[in-house]
C-alpha atoms as a PDB file:
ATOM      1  CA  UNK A   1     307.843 376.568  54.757  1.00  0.00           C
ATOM      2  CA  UNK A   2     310.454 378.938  55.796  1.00  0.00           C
ATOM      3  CA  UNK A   3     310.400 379.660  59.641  1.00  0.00           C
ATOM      4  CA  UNK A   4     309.385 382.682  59.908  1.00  0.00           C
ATOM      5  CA  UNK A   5     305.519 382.025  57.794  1.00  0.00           C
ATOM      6  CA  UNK A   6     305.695 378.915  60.614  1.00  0.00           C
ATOM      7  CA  UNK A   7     305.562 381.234  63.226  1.00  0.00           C
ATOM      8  CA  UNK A   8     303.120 383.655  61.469  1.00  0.00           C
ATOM      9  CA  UNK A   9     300.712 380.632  60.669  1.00  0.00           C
ATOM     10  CA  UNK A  10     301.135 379.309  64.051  1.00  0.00           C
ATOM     11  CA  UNK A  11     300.280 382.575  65.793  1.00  0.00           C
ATOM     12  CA  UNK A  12     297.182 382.888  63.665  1.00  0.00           C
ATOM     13  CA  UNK A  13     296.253 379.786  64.573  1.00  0.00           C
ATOM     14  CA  UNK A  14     296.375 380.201  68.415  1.00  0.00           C
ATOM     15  CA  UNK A  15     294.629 383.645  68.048  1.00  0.00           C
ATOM     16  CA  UNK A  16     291.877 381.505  65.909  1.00  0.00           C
ATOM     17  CA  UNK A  17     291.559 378.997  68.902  1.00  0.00           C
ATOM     18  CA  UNK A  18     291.267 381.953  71.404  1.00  0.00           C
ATOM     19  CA  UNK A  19     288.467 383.383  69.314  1.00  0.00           C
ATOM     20  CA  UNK A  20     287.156 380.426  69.211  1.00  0.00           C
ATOM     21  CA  UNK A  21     286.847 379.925  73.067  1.00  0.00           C
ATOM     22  CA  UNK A  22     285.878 383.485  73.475  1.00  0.00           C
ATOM     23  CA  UNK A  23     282.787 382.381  71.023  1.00  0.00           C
ATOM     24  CA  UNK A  24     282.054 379.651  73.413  1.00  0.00           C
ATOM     25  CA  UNK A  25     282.024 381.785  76.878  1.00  0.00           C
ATOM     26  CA  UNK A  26     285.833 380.548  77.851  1.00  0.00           C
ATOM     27  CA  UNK A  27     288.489 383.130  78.294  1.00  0.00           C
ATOM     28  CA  UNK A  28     292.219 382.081  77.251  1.00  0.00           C
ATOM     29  CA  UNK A  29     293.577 383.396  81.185  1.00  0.00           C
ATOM     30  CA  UNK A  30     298.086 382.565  80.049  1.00  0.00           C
ATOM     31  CA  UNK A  31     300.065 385.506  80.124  1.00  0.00           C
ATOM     32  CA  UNK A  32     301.147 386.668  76.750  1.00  0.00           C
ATOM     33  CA  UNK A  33     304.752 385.717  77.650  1.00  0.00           C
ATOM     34  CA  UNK A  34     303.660 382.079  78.366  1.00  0.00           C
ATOM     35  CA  UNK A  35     301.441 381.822  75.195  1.00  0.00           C
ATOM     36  CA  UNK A  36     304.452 382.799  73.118  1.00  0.00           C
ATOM     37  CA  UNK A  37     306.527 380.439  74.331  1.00  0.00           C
ATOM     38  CA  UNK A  38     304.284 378.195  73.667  1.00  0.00           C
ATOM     39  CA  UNK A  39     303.946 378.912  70.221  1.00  0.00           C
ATOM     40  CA  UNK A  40     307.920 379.172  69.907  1.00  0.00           C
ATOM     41  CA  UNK A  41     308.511 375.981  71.073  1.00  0.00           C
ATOM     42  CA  UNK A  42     305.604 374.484  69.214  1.00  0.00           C
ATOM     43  CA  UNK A  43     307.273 375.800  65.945  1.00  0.00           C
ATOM     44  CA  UNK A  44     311.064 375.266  67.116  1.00  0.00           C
ATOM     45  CA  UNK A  45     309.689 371.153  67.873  1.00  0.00           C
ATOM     46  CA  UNK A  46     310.409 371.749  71.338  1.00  0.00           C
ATOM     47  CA  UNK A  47     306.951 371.066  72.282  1.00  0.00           C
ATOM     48  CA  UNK A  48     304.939 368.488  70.411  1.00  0.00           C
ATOM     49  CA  UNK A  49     301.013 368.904  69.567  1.00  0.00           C
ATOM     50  CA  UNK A  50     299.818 366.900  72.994  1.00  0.00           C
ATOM     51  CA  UNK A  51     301.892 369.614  74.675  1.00  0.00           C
ATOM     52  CA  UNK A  52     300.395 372.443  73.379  1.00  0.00           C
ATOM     53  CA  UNK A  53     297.219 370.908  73.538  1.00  0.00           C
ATOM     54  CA  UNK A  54     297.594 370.405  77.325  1.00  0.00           C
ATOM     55  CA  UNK A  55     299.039 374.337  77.404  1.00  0.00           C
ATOM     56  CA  UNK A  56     295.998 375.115  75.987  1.00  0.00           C
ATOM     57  CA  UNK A  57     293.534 373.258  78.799  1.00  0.00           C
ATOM     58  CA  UNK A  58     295.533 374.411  81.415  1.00  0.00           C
ATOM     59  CA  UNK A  59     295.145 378.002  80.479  1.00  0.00           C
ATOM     60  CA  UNK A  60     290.983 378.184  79.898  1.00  0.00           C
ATOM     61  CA  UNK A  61     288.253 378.954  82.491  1.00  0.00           C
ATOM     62  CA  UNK A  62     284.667 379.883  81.565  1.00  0.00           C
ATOM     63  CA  UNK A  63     283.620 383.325  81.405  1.00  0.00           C
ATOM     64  CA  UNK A  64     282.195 385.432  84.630  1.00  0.00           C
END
């Protein structure tokens, strides 16, 4: 897969997991800077899966 249709599949995939919180009463609360790093360095192999992973439970409170 060429780098570029990484990045696309792997920003799908995190707005698919913030969805999916929303769905569940969470709210995804990292900046949109920090979530794209996130997703940059999860597609550049800079940060592994437990990484983003932990990225993710840092960043998600229950709704108001």
């Amino acid at each position: 897969m060429r780098h570029a249709d990484n990045l696309v599949a792997l920003r799908h995939g995190l707005q698919n997991r913030v969805l999916f919180l929303e769905i569940n009463g969470l709210n995804f609360t990292a900046r949109e800077e920090d979530a794209t790093q996130a997703v940059l360095g999860l597609a550049a192999g800079t940060l592994d899966d437990p990484g983003f992973a932990a990225c993710l439970r840092a960043n998600v409170q229950a709704s108001a």
